[in-house]
Structure formats: structure tokens, C-alpha cells
N, C-alpha and C. Protein backbone atom coordinates (compact mmCIF):
# COMPACT_ATOMS: atom_id res chain seq x y z
N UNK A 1 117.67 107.00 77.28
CA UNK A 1 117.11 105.66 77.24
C UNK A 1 115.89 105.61 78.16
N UNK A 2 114.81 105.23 77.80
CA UNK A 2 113.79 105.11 78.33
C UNK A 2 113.66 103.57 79.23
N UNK A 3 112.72 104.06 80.30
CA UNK A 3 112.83 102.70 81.26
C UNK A 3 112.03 101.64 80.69
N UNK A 4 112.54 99.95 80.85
CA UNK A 4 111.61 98.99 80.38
C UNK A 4 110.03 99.30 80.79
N UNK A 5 109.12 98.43 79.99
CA UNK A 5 108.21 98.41 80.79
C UNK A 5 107.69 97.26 81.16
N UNK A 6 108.89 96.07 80.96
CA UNK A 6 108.51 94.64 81.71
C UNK A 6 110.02 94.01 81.25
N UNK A 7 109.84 93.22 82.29
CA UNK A 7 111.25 92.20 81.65
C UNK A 7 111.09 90.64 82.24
N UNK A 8 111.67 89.87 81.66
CA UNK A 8 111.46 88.32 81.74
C UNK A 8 112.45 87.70 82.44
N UNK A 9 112.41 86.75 83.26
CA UNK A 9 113.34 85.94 83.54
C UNK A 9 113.09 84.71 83.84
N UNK A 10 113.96 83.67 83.78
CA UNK A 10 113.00 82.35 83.69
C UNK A 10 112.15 82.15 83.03
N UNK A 11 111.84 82.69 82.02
CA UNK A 11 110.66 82.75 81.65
C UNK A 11 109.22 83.24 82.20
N UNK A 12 109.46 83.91 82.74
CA UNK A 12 108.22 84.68 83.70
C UNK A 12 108.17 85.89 83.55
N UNK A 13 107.42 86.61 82.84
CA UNK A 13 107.22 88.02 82.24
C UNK A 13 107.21 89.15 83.79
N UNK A 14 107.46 89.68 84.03
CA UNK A 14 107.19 90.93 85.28
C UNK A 14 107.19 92.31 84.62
N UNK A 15 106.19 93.03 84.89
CA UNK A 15 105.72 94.15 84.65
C UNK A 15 106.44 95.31 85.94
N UNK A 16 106.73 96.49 85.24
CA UNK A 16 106.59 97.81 86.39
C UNK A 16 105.35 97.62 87.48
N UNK A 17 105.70 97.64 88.47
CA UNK A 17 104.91 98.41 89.61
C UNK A 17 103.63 99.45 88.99
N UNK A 18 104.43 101.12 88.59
CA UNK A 18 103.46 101.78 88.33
C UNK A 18 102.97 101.58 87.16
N UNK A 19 103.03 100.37 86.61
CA UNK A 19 101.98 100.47 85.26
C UNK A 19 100.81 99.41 85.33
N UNK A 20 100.69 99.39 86.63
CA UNK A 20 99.78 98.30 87.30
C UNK A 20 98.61 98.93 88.14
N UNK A 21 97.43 99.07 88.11
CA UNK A 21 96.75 100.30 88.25
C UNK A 21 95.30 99.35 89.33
N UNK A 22 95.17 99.24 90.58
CA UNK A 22 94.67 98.40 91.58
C UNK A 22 92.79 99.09 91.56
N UNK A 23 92.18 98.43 90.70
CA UNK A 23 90.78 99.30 91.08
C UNK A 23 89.88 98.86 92.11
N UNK A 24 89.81 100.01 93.00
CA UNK A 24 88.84 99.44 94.30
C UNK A 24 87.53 98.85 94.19
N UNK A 25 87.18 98.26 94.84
CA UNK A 25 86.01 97.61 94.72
C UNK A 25 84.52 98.67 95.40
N UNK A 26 83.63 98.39 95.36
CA UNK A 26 82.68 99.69 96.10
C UNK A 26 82.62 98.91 97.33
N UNK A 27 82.19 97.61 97.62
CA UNK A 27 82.64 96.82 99.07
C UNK A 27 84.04 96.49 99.34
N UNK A 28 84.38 97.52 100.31
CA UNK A 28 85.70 96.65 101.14
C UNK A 28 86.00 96.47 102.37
N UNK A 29 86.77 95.64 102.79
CA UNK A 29 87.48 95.72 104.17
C UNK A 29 88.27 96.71 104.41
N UNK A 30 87.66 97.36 105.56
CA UNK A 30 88.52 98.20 106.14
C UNK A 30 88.98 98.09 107.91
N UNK A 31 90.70 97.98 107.90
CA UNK A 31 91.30 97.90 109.25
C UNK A 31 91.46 99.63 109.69
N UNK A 32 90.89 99.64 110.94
CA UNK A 32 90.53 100.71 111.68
C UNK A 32 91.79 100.49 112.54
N UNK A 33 92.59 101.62 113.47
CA UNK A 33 93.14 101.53 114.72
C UNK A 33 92.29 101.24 115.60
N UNK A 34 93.07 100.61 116.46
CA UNK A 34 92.34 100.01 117.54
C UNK A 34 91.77 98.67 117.56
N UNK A 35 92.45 98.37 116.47
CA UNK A 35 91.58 96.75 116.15
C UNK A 35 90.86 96.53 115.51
N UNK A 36 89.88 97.79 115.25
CA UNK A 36 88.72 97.52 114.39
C UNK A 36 88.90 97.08 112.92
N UNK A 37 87.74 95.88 112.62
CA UNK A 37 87.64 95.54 111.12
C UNK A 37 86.54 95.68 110.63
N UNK A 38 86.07 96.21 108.96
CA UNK A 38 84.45 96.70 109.27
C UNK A 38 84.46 95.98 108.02
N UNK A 39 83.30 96.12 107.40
CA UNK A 39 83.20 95.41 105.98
C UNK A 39 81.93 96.18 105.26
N UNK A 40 82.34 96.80 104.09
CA UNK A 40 81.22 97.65 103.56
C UNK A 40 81.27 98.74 102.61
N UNK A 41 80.38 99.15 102.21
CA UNK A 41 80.87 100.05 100.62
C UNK A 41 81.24 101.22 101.30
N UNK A 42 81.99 101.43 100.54
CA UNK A 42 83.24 102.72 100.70
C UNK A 42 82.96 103.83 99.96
N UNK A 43 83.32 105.09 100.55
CA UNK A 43 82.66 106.42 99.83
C UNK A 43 83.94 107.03 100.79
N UNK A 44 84.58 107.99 99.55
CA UNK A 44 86.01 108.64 100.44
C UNK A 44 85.49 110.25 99.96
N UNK A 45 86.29 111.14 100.84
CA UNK A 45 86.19 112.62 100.75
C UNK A 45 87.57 113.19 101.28
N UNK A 46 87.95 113.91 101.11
CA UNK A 46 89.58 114.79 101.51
C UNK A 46 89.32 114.50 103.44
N UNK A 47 88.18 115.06 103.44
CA UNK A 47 88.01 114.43 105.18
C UNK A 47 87.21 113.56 105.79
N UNK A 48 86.71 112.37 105.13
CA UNK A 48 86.25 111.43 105.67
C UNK A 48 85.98 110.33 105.18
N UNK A 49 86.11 109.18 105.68
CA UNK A 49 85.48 108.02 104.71
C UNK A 49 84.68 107.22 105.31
N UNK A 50 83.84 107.06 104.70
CA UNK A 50 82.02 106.71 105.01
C UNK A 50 81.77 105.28 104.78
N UNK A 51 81.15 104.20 105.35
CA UNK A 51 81.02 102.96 105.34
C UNK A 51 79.49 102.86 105.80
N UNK A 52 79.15 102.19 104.65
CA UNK A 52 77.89 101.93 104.59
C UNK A 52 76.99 100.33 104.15
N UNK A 53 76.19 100.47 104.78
CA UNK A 53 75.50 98.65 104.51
C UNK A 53 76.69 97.63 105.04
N UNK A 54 77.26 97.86 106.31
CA UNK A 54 78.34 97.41 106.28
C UNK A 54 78.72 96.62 107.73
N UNK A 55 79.24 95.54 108.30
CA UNK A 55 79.26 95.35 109.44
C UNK A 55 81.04 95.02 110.19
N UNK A 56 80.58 95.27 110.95
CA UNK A 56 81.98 95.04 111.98
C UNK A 56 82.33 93.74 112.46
N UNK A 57 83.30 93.11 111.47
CA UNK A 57 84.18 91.78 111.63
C UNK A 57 84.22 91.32 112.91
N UNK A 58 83.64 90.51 113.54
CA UNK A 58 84.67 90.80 115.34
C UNK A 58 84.88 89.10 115.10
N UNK A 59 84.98 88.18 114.29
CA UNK A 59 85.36 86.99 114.30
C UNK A 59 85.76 87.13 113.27
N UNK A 60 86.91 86.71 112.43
CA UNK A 60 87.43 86.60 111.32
C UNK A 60 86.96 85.26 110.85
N UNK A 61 87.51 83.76 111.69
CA UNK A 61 87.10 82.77 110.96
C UNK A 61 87.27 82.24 109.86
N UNK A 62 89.03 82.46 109.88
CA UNK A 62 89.61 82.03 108.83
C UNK A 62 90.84 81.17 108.96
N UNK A 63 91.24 80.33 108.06
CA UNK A 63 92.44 79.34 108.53
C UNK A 63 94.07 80.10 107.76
N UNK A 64 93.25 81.06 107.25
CA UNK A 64 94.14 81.90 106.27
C UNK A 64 94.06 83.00 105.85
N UNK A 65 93.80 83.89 106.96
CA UNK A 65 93.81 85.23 107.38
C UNK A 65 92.54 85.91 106.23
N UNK A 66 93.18 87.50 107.11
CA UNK A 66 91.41 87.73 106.00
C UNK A 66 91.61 87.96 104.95
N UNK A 67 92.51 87.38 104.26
CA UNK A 67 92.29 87.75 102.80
C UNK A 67 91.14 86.61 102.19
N UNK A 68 91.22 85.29 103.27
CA UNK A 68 90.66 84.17 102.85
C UNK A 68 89.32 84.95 102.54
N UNK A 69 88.65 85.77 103.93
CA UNK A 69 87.13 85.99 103.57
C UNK A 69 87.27 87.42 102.79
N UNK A 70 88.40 88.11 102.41
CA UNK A 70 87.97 89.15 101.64
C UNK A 70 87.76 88.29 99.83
N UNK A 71 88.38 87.50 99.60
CA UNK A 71 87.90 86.50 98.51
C UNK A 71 87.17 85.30 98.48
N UNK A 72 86.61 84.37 99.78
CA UNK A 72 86.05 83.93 99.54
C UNK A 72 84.54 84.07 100.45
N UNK A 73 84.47 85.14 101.17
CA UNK A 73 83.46 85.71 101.88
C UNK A 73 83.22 84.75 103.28
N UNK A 74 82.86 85.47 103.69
CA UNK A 74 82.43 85.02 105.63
C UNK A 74 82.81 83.33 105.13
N UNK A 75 82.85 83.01 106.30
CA UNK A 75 83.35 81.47 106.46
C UNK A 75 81.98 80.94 107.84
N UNK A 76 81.73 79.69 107.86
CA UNK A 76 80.37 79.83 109.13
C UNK A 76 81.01 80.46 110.54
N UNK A 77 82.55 80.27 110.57
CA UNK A 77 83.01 80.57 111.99
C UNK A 77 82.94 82.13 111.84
N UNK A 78 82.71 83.12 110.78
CA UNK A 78 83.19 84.24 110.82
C UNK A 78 81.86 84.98 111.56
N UNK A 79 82.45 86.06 112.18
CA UNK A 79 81.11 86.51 113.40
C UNK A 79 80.65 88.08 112.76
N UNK A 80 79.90 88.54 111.91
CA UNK A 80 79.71 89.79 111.37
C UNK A 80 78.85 90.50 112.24
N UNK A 81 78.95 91.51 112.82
CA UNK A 81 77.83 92.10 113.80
C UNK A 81 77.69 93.54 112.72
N UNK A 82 76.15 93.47 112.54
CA UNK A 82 75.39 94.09 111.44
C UNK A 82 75.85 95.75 112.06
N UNK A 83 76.00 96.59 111.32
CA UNK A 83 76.59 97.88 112.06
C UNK A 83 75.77 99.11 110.92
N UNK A 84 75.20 100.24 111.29
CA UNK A 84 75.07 101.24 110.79
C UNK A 84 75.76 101.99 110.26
N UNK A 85 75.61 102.95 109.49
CA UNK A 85 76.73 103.94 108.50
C UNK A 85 77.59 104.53 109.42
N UNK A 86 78.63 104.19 108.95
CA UNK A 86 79.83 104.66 109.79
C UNK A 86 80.79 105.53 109.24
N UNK A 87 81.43 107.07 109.54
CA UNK A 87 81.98 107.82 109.16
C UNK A 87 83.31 107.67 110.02
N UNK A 88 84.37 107.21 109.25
CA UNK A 88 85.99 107.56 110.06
C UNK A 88 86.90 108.63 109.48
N UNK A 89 87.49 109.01 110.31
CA UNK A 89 88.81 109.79 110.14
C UNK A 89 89.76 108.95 108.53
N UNK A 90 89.96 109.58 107.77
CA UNK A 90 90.90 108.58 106.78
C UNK A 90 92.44 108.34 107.35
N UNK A 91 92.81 109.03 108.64
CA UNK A 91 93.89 109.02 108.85
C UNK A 91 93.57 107.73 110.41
N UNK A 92 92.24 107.30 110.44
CA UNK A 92 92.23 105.87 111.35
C UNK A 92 92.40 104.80 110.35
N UNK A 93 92.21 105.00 109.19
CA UNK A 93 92.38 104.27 108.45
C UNK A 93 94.01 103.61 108.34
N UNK A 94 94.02 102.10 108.66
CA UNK A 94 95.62 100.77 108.08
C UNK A 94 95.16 100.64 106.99
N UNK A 95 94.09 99.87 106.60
CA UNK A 95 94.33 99.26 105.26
C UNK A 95 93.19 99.15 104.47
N UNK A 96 92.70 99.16 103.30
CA UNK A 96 91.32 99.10 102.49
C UNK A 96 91.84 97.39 101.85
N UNK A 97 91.16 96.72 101.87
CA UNK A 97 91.51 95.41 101.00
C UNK A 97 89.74 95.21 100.32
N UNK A 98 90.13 95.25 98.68
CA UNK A 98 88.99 94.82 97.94
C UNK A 98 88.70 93.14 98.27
N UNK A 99 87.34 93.35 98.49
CA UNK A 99 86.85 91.86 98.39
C UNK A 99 86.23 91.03 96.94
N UNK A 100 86.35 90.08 97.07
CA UNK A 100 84.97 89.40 95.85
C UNK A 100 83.76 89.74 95.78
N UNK A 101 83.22 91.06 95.46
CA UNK A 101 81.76 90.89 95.80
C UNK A 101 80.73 90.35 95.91
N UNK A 102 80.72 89.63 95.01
CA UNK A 102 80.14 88.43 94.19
C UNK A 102 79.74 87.09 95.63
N UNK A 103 81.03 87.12 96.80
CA UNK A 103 81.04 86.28 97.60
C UNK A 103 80.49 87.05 99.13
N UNK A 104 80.22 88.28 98.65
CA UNK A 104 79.82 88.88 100.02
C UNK A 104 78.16 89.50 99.57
């Protein structure tokens, strides 16, 4: 027997996990260790990932964390300090979150 590949309840359709396929955006947020948050197009390699045109978050400025400005872009309180191409370790890398581009 083969596994579903969605099932309903309540009336609310739910799909598998892996048949749900997340495409990155070329601008994203990226959480650094150490606190750092950067914002900027993304370029990955087996050993490094490269951030470019991109600046370092140091005010978020949001009433609803950053997903608010990864979809609805900087807010006036949000503090972007303009930053040069930046190469990290992929293993400093927490988290990549796609933004709206459109809003950044």
C-alpha cells in the first residue's frame, strides 16, 4: 500500500510535508551566531555562503517579529546599516528566511 499523498479533515485538505518543495528567494534573511542578522542575496557553495548588496539588521522594528519585515519589508523603526559582501561559514549559519522581494 502506498502512502497518501494528502488527507482531509474537517474539511481542510493537508498535504505531505515532502511533497511541498520551499523555493528560496535570491534576497534573504540570514540569522548568523552571535546575534547577527543580515539581509541580502544569497549565493551558497559546499564551503561558503556569500551575501551580497546586503545590510546588517541591527533594529528589527517590528511588532511581530521578523517575519513581519521579511514580508512586509523594513518598517520606519527598522535600523539597516548598509554592509559590504559578506562571506560566512554555512555552519554560522541558524536560519535563511525568504523575504517579499518586491517589499525590499
Amino acid at each position: 500500500m502506498t502512502a497518501p499523498k494528502n488527507i482531509k479533515i474537517d474539511e481542510i485538505k493537508y498535504v505531505r510535508a515532502d511533497s511541498v518543495a520551499v523555493i528560496p528567494t535570491k534576497k534573504q534573511i540570514v540569522v548568523l551566531q552571535r546575534g547577527w542578522v543580515v539581509v541580502g542575496d544569497i549565493g551558497k557553495s559546499r564551503d561558503e555562503v556569500s551575501i551580497s548588496n546586503g545590510s546588517v539588521i541591527r533594529i528589527w522594528g517590528t511588532n511581530n517579529g521578523l517575519g513581519e519585515i521579511a514580508e512586509n519589508g523594513p518598517t520606519s523603526k527598522t535600523k539597516l546599516d548598509p554592509a559590504p559582501a559578506m562571506t560566512v561559514h554555512p555552519l554560522s549559519v541558524v536560519l535563511y528566511m525568504n523575504v517579499n522581494e518586491e517589499n525590499w
